[in-house]
Protein backbone atom coordinates (compact mmCIF):
# COMPACT_ATOMS: atom_id res chain seq x y z
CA UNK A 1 0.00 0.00 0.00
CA UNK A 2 1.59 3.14 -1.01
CA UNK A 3 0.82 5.70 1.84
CA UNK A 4 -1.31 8.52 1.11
CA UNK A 5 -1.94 7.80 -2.39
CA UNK A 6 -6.16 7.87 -2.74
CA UNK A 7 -8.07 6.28 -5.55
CA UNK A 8 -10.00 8.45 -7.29
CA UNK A 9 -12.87 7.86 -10.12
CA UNK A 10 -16.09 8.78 -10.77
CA UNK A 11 -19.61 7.85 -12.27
CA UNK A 12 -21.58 11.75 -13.07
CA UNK A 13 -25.03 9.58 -13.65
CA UNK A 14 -24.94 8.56 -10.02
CA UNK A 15 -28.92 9.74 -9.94
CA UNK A 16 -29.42 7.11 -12.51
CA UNK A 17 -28.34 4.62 -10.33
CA UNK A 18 -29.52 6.19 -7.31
CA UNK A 19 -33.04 5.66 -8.36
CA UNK A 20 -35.40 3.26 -7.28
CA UNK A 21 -36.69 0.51 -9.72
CA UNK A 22 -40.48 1.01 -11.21
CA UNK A 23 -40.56 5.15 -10.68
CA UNK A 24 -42.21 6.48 -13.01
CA UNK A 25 -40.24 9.33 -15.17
CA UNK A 26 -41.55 12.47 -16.58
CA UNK A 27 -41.33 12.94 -20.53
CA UNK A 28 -38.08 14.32 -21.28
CA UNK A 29 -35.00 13.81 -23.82
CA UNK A 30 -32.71 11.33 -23.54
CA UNK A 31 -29.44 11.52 -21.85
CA UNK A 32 -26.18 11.69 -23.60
CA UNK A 33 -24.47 8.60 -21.83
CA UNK A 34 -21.31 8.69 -24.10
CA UNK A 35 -20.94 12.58 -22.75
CA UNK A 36 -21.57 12.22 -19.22
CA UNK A 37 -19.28 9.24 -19.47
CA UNK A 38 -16.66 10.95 -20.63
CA UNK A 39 -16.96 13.39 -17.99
CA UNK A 40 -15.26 11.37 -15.81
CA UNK A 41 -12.03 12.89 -16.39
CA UNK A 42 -13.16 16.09 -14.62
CA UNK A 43 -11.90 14.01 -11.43
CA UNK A 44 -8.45 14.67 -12.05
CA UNK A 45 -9.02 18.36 -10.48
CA UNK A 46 -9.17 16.91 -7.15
CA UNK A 47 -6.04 14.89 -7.35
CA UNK A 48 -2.73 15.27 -5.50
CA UNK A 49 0.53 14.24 -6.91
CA UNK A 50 0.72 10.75 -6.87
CA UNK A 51 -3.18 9.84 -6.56
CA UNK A 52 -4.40 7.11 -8.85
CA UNK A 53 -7.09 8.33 -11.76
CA UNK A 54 -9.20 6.12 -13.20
CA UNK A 55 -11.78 6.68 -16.38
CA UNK A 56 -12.85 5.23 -19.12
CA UNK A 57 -10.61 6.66 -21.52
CA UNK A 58 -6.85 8.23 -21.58
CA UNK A 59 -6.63 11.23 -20.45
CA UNK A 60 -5.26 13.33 -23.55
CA UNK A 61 -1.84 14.92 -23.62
CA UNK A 62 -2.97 18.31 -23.83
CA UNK A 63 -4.99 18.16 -21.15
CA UNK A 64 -2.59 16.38 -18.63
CA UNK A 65 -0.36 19.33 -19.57
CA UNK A 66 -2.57 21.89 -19.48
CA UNK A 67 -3.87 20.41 -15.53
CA UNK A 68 0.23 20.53 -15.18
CA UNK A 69 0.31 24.03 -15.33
CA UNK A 70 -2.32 24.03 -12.53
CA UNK A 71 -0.04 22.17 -10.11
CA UNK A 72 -2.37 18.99 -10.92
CA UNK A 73 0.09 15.76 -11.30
CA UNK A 74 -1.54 12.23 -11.52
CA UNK A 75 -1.10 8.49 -12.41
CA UNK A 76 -3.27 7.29 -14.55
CA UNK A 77 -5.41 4.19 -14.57
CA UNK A 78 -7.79 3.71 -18.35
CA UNK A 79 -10.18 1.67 -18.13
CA UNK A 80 -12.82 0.75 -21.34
CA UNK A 81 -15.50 -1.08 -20.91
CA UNK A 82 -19.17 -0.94 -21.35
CA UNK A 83 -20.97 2.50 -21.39
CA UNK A 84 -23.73 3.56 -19.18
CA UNK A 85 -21.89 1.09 -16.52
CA UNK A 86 -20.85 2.54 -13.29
CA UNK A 87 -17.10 2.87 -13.22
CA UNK A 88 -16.64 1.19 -10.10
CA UNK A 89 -18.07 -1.76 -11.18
CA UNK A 90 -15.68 -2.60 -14.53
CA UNK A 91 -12.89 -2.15 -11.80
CA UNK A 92 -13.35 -5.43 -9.67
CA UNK A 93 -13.34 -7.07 -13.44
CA UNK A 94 -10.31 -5.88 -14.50
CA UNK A 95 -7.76 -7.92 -11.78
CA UNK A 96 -4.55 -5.70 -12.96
CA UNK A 97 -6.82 -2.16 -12.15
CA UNK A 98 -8.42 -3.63 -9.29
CA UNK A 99 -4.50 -4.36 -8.38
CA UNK A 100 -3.55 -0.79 -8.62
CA UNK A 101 -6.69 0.50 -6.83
CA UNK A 102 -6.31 -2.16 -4.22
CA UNK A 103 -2.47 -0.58 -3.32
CA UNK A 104 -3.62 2.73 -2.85
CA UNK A 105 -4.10 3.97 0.76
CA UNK A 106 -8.06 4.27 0.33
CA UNK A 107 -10.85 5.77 -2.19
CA UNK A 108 -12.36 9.20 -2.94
CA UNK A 109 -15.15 9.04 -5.52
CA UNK A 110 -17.07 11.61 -6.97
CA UNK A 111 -20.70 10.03 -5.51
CA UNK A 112 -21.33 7.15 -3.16
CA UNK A 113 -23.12 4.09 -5.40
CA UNK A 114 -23.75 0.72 -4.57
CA UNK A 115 -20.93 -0.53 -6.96
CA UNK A 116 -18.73 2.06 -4.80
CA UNK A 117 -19.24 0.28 -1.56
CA UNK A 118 -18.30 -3.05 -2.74
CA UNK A 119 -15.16 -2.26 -4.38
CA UNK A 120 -14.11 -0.09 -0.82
CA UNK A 121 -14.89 -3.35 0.50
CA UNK A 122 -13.28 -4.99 -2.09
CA UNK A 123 -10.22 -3.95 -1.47
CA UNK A 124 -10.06 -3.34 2.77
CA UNK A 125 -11.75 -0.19 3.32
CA UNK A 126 -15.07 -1.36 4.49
CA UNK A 127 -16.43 1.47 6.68
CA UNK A 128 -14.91 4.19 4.70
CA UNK A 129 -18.03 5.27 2.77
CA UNK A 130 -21.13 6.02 3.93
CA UNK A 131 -24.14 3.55 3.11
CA UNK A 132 -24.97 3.59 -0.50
CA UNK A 133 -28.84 3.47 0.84
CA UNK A 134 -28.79 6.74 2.56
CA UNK A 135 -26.80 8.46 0.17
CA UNK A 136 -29.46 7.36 -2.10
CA UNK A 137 -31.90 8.62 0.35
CA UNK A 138 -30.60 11.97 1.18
CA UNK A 139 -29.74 12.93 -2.25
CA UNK A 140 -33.83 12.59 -3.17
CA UNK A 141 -35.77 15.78 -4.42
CA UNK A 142 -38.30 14.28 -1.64
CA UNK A 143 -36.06 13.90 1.31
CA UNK A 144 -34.48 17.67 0.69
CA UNK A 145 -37.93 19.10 0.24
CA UNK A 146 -39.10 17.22 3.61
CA UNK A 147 -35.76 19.13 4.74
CA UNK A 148 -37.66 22.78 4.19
CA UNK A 149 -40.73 21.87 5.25
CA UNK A 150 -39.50 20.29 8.53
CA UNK A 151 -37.05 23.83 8.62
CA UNK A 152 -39.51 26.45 8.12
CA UNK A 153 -37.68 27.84 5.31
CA UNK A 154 -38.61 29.50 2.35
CA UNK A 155 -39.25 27.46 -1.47
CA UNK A 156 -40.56 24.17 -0.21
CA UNK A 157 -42.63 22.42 -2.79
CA UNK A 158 -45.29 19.41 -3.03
CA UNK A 159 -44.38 16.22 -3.09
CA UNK A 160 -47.36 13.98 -5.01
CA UNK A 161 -47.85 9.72 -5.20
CA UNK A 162 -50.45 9.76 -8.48
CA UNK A 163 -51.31 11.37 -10.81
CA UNK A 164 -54.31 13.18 -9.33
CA UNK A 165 -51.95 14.77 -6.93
CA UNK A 166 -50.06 15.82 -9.75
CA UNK A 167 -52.62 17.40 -11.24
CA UNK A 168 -54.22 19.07 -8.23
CA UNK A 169 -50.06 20.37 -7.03
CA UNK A 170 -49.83 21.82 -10.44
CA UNK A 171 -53.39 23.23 -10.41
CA UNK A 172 -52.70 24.99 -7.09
CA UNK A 173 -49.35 26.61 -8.32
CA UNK A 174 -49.80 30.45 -9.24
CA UNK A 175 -47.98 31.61 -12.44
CA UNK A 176 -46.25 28.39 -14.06
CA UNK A 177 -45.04 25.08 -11.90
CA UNK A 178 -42.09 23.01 -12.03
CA UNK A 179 -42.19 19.21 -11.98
CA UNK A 180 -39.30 17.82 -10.34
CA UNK A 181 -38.06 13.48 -11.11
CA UNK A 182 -37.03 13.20 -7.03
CA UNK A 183 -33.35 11.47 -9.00
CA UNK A 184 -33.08 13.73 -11.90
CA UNK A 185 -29.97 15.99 -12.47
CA UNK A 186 -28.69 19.15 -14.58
CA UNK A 187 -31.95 19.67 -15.87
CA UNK A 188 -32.63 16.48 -16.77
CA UNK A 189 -36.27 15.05 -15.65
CA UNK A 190 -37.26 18.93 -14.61
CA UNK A 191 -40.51 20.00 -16.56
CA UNK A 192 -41.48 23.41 -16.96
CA UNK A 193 -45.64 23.30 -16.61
CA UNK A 194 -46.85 26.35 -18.57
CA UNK A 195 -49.85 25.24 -20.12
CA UNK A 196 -53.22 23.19 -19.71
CA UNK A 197 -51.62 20.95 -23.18
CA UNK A 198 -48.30 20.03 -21.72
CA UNK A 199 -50.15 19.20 -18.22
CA UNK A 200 -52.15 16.95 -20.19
CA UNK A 201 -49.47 15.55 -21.77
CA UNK A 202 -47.27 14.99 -18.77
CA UNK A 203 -50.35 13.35 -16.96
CA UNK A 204 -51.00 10.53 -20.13
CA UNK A 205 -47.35 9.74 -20.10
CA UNK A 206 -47.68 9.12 -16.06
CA UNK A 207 -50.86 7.63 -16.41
CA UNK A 208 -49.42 5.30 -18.89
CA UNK A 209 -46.44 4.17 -16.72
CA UNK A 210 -49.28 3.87 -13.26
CA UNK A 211 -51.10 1.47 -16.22
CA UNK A 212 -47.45 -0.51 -16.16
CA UNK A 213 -47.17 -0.88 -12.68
CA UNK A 214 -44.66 1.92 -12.21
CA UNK A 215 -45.10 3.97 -9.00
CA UNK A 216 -45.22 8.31 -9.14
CA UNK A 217 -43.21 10.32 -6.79
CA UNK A 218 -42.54 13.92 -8.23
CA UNK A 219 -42.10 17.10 -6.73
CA UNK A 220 -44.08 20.03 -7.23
CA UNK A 221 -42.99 23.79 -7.08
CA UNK A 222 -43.14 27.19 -8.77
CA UNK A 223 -41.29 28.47 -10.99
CA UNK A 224 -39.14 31.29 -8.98
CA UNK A 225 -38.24 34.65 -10.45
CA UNK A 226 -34.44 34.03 -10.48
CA UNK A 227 -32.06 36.92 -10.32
CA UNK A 228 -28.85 34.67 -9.32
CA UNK A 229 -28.63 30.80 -8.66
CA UNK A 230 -25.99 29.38 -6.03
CA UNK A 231 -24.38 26.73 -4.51
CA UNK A 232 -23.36 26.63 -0.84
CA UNK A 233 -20.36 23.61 -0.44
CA UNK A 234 -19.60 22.06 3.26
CA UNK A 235 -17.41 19.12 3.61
CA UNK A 236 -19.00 16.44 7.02
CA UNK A 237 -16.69 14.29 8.71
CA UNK A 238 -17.32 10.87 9.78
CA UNK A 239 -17.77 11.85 13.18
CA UNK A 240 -20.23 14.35 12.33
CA UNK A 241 -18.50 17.26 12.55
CA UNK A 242 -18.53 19.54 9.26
CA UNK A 243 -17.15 22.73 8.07
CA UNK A 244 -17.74 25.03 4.97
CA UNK A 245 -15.91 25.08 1.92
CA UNK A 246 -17.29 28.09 -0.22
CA UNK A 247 -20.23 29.36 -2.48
CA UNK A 248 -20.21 29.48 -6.43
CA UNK A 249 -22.55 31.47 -8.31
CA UNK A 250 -23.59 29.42 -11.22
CA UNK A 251 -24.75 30.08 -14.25
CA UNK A 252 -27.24 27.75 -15.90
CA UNK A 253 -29.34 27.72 -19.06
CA UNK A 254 -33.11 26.66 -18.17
CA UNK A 255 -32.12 23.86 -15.64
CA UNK A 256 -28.80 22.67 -17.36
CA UNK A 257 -25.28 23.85 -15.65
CA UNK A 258 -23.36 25.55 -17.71
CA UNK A 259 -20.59 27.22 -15.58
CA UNK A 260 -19.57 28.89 -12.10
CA UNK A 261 -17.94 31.76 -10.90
CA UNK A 262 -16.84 33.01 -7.43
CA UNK A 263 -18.92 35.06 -5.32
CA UNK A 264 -17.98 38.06 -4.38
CA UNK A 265 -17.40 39.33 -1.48
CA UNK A 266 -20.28 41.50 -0.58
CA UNK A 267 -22.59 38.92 -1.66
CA UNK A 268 -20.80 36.42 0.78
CA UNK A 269 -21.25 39.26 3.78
CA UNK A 270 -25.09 39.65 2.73
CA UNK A 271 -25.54 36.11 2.73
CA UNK A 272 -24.32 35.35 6.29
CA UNK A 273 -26.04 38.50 7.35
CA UNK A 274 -29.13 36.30 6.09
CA UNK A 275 -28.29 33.49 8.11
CA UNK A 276 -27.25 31.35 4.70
CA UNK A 277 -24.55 29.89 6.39
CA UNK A 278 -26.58 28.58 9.48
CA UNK A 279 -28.70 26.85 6.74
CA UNK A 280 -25.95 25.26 5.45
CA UNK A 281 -24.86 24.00 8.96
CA UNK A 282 -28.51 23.26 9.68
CA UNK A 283 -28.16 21.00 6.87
CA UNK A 284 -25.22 19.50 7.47
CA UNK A 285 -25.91 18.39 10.89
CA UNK A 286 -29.58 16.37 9.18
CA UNK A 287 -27.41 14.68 6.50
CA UNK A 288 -25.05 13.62 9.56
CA UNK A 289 -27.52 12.26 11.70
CA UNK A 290 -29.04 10.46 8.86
CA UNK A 291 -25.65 8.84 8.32
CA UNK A 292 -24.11 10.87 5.78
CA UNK A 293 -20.91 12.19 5.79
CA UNK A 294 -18.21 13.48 2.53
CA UNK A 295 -18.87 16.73 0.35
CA UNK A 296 -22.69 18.26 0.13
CA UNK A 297 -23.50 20.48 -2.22
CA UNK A 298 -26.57 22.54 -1.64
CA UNK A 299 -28.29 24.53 -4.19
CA UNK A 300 -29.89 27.75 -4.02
CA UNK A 301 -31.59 30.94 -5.23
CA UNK A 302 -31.54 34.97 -5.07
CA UNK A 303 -34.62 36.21 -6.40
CA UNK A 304 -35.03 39.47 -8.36
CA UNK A 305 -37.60 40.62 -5.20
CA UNK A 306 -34.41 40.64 -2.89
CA UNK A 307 -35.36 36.99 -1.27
CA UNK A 308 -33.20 34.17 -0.78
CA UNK A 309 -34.50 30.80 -1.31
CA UNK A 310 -31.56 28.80 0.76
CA UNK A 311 -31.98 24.85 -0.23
CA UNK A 312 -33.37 24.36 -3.45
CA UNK A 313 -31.67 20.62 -4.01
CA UNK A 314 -29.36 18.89 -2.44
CA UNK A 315 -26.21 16.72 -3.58
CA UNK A 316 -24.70 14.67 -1.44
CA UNK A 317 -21.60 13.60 -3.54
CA UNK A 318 -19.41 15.70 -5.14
CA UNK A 319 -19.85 18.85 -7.89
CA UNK A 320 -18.81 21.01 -10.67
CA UNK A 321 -19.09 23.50 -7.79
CA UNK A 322 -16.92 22.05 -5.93
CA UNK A 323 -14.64 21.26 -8.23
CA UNK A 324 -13.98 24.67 -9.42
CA UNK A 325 -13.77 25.70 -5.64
CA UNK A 326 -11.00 23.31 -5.52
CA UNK A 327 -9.06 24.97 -8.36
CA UNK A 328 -9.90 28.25 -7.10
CA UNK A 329 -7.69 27.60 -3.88
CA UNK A 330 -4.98 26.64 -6.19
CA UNK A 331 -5.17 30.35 -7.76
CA UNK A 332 -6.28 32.69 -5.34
CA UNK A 333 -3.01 32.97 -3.34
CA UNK A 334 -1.72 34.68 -7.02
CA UNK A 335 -4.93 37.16 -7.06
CA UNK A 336 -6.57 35.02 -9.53
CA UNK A 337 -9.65 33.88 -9.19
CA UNK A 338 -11.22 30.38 -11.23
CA UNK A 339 -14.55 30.39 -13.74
CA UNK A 340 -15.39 27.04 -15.15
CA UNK A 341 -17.04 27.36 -17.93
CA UNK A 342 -18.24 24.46 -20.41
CA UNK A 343 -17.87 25.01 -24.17
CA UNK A 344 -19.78 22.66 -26.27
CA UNK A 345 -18.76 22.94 -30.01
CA UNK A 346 -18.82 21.50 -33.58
CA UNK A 347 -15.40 19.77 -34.64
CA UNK A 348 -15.02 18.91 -37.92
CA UNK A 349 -12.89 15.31 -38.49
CA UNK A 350 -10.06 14.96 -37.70
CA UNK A 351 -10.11 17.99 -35.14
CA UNK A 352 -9.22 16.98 -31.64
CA UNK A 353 -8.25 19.03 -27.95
CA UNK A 354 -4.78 19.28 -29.07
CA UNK A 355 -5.51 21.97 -31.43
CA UNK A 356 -7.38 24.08 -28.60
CA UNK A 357 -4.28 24.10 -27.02
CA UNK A 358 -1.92 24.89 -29.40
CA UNK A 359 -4.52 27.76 -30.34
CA UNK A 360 -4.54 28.82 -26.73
CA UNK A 361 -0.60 28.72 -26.62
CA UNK A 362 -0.22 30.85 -29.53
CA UNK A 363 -3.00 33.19 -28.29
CA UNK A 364 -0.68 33.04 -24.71
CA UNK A 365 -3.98 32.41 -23.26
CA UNK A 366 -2.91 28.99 -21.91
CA UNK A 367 -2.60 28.97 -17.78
CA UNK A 368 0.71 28.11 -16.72
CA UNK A 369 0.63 28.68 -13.46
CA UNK A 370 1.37 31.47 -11.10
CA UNK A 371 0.43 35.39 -11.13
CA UNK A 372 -0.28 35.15 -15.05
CA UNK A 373 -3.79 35.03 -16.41
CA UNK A 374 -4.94 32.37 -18.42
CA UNK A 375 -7.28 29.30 -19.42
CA UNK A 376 -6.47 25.40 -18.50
CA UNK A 377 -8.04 22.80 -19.96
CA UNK A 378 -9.43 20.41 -17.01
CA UNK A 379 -11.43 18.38 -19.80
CA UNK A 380 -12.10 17.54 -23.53
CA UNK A 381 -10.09 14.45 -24.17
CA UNK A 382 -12.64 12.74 -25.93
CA UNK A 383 -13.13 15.82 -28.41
CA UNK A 384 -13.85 14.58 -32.20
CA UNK A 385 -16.21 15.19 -34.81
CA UNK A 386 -19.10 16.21 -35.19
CA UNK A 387 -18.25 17.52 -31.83
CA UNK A 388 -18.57 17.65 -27.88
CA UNK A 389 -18.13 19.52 -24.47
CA UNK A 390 -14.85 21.22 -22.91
CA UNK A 391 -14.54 22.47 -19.55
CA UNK A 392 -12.32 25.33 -19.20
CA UNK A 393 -11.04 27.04 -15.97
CA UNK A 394 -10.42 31.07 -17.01
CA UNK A 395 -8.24 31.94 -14.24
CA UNK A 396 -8.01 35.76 -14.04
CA UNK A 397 -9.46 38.68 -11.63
CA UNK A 398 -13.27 38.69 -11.79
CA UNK A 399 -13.34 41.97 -13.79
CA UNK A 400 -11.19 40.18 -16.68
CA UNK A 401 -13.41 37.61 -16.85
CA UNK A 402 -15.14 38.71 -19.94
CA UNK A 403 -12.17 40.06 -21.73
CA UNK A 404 -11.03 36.24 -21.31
CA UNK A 405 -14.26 34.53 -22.43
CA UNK A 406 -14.31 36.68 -25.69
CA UNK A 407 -10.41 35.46 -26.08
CA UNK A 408 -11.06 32.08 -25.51
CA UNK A 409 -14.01 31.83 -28.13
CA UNK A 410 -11.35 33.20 -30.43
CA UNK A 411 -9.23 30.70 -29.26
CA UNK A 412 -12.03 27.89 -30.08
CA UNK A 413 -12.18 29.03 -33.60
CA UNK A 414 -8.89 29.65 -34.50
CA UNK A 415 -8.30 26.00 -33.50
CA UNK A 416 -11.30 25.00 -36.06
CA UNK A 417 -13.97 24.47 -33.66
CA UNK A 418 -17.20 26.23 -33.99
CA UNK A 419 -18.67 26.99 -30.47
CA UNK A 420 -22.73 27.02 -30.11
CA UNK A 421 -24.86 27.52 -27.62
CA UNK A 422 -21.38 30.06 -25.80
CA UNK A 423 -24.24 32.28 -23.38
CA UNK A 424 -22.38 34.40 -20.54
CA UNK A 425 -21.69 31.11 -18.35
CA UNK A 426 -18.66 32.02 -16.31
């Protein structure tokens, strides 16, 4: 066992798995299981020289050299095998990755899954997770929503068992409602409810699946008048004890995540002067005594009449919010600050992440670490035509941050990517 070295991987559909068998779903697209599996690179951010990644794919050059320049040094552990699987379950089947795991000195995942439990167990760290049944509990639409209403606090919704109680939650919601999947994620599996057609549309489709012996469990709110979405981060020991990490402001399109940036400081003082914080540690101390303990991520909402709606969801596992918190500490002791932002673009053939950083060299845009502005590449190894997603951290003072984003597009089509969908996300 090598001492300190931590295994690190990561499965970003853990909701999927999370979820109980025979619930019924709302209509919705499909997911993209090829992109969210390739997110699993995104891990890497948390790793200390000498921790063990393992993903799916390589990690590309580029972007090892790129997290390089941020400090971030890893060994690497690829590992193929059947998409849409949890991660931690092609390692027990691979005996020379289950070898390296198995050496390391224990295991950090990005979210807690059944799969996850056995291979701690697997290799001699039984106990060092939390149960994979109250993760799944506590990470439930329902069980945070029971969480408001229990605390008094502002936002809580409905939570409805048929489709009658569907119909009467949505019914009794002024302006338009929002129909929540109690395991659904980034937008997926949230409805918007703004007319008497799509009601009746959501309502056959549940109907349908009641018909199939599928149970309903949805939660009910209204739509809020957003001026600024956030998310509050606290890290709980084992013990129970907990302590907070930070608050991103994100920046979403609809209900999908697009990016993060740091809040500023006055909006930090008017939060605690709003008792956000005691929330958070209000929140903390439930998920403890319900046997949680790791990184929480709690989600929540300024709106434009001055009121703060403090727990929206909550993640028990890991997050993009954390994870740019995590570079941000690598940067702010230069007077730089860290906006992830996720660029999804159009490659033609042939065009792969290599080129965005050779752009973003010549542009001397590329982070290398230290005092001097730039952008590092913390994903995008599985870039190819007719295209994908790449997360970029623009490390710069907040009031560059636009200057950057306008630079880096450049950057994206200099290197023969064509960006869509590029709104204001950091």
């Amino acid at each position: 066992m090598t001492a300190g070295r931590i295994a690190r991987l990561g499965t970003f559909d853990a909701e999927r798995w999370w979820r109980p068998a025979g619930l019924a779903e709302l209509p919705a697209a499909g997911r993209d299981h090829a992109a969210v599996d390739a997110m699993d690179e995104l891990v890497a951010a948390f790793c200390a020289p000498g921790d063990l990644l393992v993903t799916r794919r390589p990690v590309a050059a580029a972007v090892r050299e790129s997290l390089a320049g941020c400090g971030i040094e890893f060994d690497h552990c690829p590992l193929p095998g059947a998409p849409a699987v949890p991660l931690e379950r092609l390692v027990p089947a691979d005996p020379r990755a289950l070898a390296r795991v198995g050496a390391c000195a224990g295991l950090d995942p990005y979210a807690v899954l059944d799969d996850t439990v056995r291979l701690a167990a697997r290799c001699g760290w039984a106990g060092s997770l939390p149960a994979a049944d109250v993760v799944a509990e506590v990470n439930s639409k329902s069980w945070s929503n029971e969480l408001v209403r229990r605390l008094g606090l502002p936002g809580a919704g409905r939570v409805v068992r048929s489709a009658d109680e569907l119909a009467a939650a949505v019914a009794a919601v002024p302006g338009v409602a929002v129909v929540k999947d109690p395991f659904g994620v980034s937008g997926r599996a949230m409805l918007e409810v703004r007319t008497e057609g799509v009601l009746r549309a959501v309502l056959r489709t549940v109907r349908a699946q009641v018909a199939r012996g599928r149970r309903v469990e949805f939660v009910v709110q209204p739509k809020f008048a957003k001026l600024r979405d956030l998310s509050g981060h606290v890290l709980i020991e084992p013990g129970g004890r907990w302590r907070p990490l930070g608050v991103r402001v994100m920046t979403n399109r609809g209900f999908r995540h697009l990016g993060s940036a740091p809040a500023e400081p006055a909006l930090v003082t008017s939060l605690r002067a709003r008792g956000y914080f005691d929330v958070l540690g209000t929140v903390a101390e439930a998920l403890a005594r319900a046997g949680y303990w790791g990184p929480v991520g709690v989600d929540s909402m300024l709106l434009r009449d001055g009121s703060l709606v403090p727990v929206l969801e909550i993640n028990a596992r890991r997050s993009l919010g954390l994870l740019a918190l995590t570079l941000d500490r690598r940067t702010r002791e230069h007077g730089l600050r860290c906006h992830l932002w996720e660029v999804t673009v159009t490659a033609a053939p042939g065009t792969r992440i290599a080129a965005l950083a050779g752009a973003l060299r010549r542009e001397g845009l590329l982070y290398q670490g230290g005092a001097r502005p730039g952008v590092a590449l913390v994903s995008g190894s599985g870039l190819a035509a007719p295209g994908g997603r790449v997360h970029c951290a623009l490390m710069c003072v907040p009031g560059d941050v636009t200057a950057m984003r306008r630079r880096l597009l450049g950057a994206v089509i200099a290197a023969g990517l064509r960006p869509h969908g590029a709104a204001d996300a950091a």
